[in-house]
N, C-alpha and C. Protein backbone atom coordinates (compact mmCIF):
# COMPACT_ATOMS: atom_id res chain seq x y z
N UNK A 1 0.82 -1.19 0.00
CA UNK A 1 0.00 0.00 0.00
C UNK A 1 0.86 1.26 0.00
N UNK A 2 1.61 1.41 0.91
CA UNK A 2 2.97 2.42 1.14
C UNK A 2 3.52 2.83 -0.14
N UNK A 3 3.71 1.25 -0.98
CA UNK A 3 4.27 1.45 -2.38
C UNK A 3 3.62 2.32 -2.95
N UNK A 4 2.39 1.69 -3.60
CA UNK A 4 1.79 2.28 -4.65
C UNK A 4 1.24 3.60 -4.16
N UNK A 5 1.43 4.11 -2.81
CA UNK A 5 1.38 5.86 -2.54
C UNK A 5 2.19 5.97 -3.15
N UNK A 6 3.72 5.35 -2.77
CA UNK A 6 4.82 6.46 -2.84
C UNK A 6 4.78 6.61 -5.07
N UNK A 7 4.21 5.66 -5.86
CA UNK A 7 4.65 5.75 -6.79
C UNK A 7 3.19 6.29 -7.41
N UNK A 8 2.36 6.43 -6.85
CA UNK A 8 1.30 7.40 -7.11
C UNK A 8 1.79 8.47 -7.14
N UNK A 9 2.94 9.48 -5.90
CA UNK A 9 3.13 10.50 -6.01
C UNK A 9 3.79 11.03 -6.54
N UNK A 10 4.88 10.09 -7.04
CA UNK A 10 6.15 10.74 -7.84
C UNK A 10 5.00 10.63 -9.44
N UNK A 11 4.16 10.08 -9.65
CA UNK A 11 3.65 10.01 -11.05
C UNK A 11 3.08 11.63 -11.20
N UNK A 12 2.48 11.95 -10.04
CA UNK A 12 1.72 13.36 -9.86
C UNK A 12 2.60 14.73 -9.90
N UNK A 13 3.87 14.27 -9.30
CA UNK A 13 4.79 15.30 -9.39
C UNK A 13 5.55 15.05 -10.67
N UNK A 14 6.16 14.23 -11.41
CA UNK A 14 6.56 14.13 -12.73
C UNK A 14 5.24 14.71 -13.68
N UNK A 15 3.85 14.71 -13.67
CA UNK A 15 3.19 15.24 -14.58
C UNK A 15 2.72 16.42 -14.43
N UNK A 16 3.33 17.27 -13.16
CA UNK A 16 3.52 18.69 -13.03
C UNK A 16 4.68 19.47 -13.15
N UNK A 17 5.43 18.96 -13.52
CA UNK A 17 6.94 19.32 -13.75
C UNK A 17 6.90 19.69 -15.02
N UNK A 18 7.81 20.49 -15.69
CA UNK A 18 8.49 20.88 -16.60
C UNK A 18 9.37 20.01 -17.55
N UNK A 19 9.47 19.55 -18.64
CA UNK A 19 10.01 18.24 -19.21
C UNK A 19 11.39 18.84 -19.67
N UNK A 20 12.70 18.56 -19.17
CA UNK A 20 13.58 19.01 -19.89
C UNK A 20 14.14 18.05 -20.95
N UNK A 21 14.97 18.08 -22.43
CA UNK A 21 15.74 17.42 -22.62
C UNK A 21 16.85 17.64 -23.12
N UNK A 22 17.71 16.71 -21.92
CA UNK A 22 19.02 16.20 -22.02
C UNK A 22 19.89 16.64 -23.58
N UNK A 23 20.92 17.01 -23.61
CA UNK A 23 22.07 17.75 -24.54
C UNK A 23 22.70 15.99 -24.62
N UNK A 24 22.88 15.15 -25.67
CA UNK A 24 23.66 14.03 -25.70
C UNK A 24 24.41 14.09 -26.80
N UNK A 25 24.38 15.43 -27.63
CA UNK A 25 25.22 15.20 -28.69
C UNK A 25 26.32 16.31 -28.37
N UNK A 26 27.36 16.19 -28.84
CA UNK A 26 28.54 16.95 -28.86
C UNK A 26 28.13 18.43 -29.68
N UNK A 27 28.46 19.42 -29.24
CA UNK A 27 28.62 20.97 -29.54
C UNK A 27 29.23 21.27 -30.46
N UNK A 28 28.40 21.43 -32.39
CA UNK A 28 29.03 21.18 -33.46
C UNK A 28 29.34 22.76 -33.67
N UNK A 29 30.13 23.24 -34.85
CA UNK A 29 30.38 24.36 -35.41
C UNK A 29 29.20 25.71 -34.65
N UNK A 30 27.97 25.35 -35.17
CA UNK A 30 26.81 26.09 -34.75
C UNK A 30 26.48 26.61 -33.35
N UNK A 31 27.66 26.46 -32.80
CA UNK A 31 27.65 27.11 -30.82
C UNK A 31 28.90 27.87 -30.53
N UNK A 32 29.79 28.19 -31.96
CA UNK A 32 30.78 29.14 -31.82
C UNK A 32 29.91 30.74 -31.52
N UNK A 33 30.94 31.29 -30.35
CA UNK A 33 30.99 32.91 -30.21
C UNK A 33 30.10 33.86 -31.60
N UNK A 34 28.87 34.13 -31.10
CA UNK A 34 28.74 35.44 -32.27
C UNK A 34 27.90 34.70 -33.14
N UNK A 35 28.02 33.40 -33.43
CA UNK A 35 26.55 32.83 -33.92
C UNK A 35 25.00 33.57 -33.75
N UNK A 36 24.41 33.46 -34.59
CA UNK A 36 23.35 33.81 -34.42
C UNK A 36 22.24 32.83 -34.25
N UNK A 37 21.30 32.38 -33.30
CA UNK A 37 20.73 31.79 -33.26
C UNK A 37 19.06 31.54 -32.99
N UNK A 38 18.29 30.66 -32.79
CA UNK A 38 16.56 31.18 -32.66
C UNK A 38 16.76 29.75 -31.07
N UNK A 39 16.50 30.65 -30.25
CA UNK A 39 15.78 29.93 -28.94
C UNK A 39 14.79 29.04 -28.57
N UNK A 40 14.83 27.87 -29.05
CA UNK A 40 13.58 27.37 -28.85
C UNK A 40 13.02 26.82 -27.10
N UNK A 41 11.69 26.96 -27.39
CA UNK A 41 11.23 26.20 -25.95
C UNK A 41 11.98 25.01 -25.10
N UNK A 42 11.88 25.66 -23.96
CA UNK A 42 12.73 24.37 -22.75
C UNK A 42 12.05 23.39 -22.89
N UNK A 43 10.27 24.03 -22.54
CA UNK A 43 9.45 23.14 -22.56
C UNK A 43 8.85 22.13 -23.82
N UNK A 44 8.74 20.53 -23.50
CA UNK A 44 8.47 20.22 -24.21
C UNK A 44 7.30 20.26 -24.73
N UNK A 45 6.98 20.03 -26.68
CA UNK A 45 8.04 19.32 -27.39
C UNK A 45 9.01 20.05 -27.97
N UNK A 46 9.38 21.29 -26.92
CA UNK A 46 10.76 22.00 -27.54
C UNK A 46 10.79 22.34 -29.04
N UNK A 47 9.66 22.66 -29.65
CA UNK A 47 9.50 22.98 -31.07
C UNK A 47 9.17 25.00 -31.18
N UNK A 48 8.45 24.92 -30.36
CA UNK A 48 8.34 26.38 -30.49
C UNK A 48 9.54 27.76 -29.84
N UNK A 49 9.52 28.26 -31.36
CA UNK A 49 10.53 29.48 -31.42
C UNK A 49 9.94 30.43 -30.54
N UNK A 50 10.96 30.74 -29.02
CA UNK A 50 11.03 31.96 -28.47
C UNK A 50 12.14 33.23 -27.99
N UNK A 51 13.08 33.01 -29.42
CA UNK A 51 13.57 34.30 -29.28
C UNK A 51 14.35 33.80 -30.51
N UNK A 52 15.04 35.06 -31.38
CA UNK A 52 16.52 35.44 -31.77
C UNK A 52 17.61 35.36 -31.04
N UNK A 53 18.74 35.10 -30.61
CA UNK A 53 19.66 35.27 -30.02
C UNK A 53 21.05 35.43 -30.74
N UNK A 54 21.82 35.90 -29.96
CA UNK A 54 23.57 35.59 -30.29
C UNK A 54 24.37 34.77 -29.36
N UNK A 55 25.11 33.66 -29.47
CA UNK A 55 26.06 33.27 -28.95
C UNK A 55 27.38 33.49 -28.35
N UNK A 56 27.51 33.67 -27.05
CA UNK A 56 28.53 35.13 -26.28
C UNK A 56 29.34 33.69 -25.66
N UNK A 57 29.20 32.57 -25.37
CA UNK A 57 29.95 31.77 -24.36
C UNK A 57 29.34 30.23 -24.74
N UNK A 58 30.20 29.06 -24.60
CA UNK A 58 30.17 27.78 -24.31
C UNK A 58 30.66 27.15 -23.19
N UNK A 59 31.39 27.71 -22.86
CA UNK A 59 32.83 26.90 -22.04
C UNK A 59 31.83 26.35 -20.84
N UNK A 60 32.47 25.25 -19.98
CA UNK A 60 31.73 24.73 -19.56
C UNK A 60 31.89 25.86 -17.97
N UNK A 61 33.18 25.80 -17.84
CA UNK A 61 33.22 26.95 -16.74
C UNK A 61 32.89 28.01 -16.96
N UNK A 62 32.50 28.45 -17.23
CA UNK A 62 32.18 30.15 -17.69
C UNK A 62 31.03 30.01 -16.88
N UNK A 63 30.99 31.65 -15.90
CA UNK A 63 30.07 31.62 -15.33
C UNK A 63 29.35 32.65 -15.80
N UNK A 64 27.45 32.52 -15.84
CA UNK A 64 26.39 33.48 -15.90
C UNK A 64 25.63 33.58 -14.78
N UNK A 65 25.65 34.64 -14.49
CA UNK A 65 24.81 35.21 -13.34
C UNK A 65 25.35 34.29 -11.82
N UNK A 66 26.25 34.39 -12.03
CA UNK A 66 26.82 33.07 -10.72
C UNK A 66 27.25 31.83 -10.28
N UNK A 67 26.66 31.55 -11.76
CA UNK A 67 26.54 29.83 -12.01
C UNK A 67 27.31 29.18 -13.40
N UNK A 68 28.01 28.20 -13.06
CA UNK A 68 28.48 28.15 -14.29
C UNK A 68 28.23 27.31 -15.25
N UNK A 69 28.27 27.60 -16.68
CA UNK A 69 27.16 26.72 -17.74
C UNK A 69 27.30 25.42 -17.52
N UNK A 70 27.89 24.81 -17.56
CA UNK A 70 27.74 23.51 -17.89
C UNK A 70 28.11 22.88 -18.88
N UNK A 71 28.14 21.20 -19.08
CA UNK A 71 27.90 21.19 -20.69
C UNK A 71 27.05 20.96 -21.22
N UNK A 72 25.56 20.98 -20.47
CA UNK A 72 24.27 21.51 -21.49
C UNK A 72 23.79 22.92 -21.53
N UNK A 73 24.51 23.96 -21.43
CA UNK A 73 23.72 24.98 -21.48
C UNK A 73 25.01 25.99 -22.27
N UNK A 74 24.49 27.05 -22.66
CA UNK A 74 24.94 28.33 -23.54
C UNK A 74 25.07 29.57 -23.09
N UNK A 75 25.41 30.50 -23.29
CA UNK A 75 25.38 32.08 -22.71
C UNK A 75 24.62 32.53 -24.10
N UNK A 76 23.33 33.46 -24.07
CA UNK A 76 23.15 33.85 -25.07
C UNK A 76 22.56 35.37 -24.25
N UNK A 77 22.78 35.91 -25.96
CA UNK A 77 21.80 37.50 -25.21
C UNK A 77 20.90 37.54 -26.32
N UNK A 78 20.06 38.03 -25.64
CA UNK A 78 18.16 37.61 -26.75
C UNK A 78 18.14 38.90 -27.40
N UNK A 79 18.38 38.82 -28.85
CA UNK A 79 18.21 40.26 -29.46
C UNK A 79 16.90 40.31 -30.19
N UNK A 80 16.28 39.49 -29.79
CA UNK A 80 14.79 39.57 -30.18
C UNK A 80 13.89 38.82 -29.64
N UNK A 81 13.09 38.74 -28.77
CA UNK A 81 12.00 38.08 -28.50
C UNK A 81 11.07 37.65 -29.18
N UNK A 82 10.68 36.37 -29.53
CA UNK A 82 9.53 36.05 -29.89
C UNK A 82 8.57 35.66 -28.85
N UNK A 83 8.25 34.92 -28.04
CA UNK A 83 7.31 34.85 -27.36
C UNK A 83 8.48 35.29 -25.62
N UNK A 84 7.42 36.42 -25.17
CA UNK A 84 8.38 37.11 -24.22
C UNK A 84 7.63 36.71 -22.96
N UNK A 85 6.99 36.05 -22.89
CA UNK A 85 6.41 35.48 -21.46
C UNK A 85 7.30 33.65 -21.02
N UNK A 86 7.82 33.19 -22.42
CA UNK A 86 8.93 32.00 -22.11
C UNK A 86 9.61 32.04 -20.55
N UNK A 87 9.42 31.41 -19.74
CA UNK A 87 10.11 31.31 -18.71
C UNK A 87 11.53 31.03 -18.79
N UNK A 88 12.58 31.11 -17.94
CA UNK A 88 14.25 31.52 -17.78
C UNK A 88 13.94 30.19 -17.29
N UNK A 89 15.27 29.08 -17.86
CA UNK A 89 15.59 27.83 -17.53
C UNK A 89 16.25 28.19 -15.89
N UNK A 90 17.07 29.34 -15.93
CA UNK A 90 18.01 29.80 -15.30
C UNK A 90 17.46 31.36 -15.04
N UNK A 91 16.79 31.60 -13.89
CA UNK A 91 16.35 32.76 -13.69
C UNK A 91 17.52 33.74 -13.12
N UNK A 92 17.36 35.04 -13.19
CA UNK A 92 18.69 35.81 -13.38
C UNK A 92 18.22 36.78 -12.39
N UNK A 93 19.33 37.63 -11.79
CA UNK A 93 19.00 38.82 -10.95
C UNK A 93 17.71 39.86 -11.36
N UNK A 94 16.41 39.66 -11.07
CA UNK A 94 14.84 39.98 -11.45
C UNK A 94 14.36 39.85 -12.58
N UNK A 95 14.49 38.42 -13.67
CA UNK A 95 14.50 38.67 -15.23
C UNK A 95 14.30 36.65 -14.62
N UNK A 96 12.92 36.62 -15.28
CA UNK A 96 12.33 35.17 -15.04
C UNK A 96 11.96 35.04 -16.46
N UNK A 97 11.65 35.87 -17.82
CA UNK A 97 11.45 35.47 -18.94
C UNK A 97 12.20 36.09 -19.53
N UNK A 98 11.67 35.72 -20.94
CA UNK A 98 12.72 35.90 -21.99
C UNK A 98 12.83 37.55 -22.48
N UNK A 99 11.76 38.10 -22.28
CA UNK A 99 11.47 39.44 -21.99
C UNK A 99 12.21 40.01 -21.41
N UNK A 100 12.06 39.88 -20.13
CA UNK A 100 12.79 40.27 -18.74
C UNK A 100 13.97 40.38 -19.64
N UNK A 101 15.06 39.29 -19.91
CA UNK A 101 16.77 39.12 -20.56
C UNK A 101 16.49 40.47 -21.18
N UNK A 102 15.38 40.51 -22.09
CA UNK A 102 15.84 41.43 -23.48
C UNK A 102 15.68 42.86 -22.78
N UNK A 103 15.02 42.80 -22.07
CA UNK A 103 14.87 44.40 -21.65
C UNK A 103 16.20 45.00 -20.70
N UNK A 104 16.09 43.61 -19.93
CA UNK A 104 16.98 44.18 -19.16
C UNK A 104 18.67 44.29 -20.18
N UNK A 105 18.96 43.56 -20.82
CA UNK A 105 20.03 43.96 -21.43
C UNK A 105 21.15 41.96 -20.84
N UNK A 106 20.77 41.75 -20.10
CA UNK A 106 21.63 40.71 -19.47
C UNK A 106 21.11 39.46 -20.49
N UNK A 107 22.58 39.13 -20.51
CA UNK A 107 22.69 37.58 -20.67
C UNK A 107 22.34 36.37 -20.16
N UNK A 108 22.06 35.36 -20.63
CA UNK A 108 21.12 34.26 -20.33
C UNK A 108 21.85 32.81 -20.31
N UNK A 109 21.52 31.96 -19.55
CA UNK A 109 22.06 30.55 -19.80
C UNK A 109 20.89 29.96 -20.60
N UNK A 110 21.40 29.13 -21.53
CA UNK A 110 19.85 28.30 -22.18
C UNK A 110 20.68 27.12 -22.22
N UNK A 111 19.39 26.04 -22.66
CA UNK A 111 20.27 24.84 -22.81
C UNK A 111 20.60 24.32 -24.37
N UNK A 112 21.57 23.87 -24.24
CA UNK A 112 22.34 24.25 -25.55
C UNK A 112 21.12 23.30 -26.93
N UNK A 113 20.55 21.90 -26.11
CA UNK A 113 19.79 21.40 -26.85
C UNK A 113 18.23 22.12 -27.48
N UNK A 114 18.11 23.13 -26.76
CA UNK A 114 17.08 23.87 -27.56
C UNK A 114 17.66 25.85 -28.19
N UNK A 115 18.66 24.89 -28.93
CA UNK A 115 19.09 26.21 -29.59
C UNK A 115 19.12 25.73 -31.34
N UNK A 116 18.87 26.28 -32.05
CA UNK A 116 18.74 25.61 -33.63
C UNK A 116 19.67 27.10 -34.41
N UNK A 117 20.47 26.59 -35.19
CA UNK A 117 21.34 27.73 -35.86
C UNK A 117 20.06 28.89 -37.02
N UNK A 118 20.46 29.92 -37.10
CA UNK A 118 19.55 31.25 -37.53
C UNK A 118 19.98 30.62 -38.98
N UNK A 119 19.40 30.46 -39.65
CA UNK A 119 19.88 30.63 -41.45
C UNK A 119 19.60 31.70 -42.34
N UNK A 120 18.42 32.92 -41.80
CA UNK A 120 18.15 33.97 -42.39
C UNK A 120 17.69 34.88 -42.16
């Protein structure tokens, strides 16, 4: 009985959660410095475009806002918003969306798997 609580609840809290996914491929040409890129959703199915960006940082040490990227995530600064209510994977000193980044001027961690190269 104990069981099937405890795995009742983790089912309830996994289907209120946020779906991230995992970076498993290696960081090709398209995550160099100064790239230009389109932001897609954290959330899945990670298809929808919410911002323009540029590519300022990879390194895994490099730190944003305190924290340092990782090797799934990016430094980007959003030079355009498309949908500006997108929530911050990585919320930043008072800047929780993607909005927030652009206005305020600050740079962003994203995760590198929902970044797709700009072609035009």
């Amino acid at each position: 009985m104990i069981e099937n609580l405890t795995r009742l609840s983790k089912q309830s809290t996994q289907d209120k959660s946020l779906v991230h996914v995992s970076c498993k491929k290696k960081r090709g040409p398209s995550t160099k410095v100064g790239t230009q890129v389109i932001m897609k959703s954290s959330t899945y199915p990670n298809k929808r475009h919410v911002a323009h960006a540029t590519i300022l940082g990879c390194k895994s040490k490099q730190l944003v806002g305190g924290v340092e990227l990782g090797r799934e995530f990016i430094e980007v600064q959003v030079d355009q918003p498309i949908d500006e209510c997108e929530l911050l994977v990585r919320e930043r000193e008072n800047c929780r969306t993607v909005g927030d980044a652009f206005t305020s001027g600050l740079t962003i961690a994203w995760p590198s798997a929902c970044i797709e190269r700009f072609s035009g």
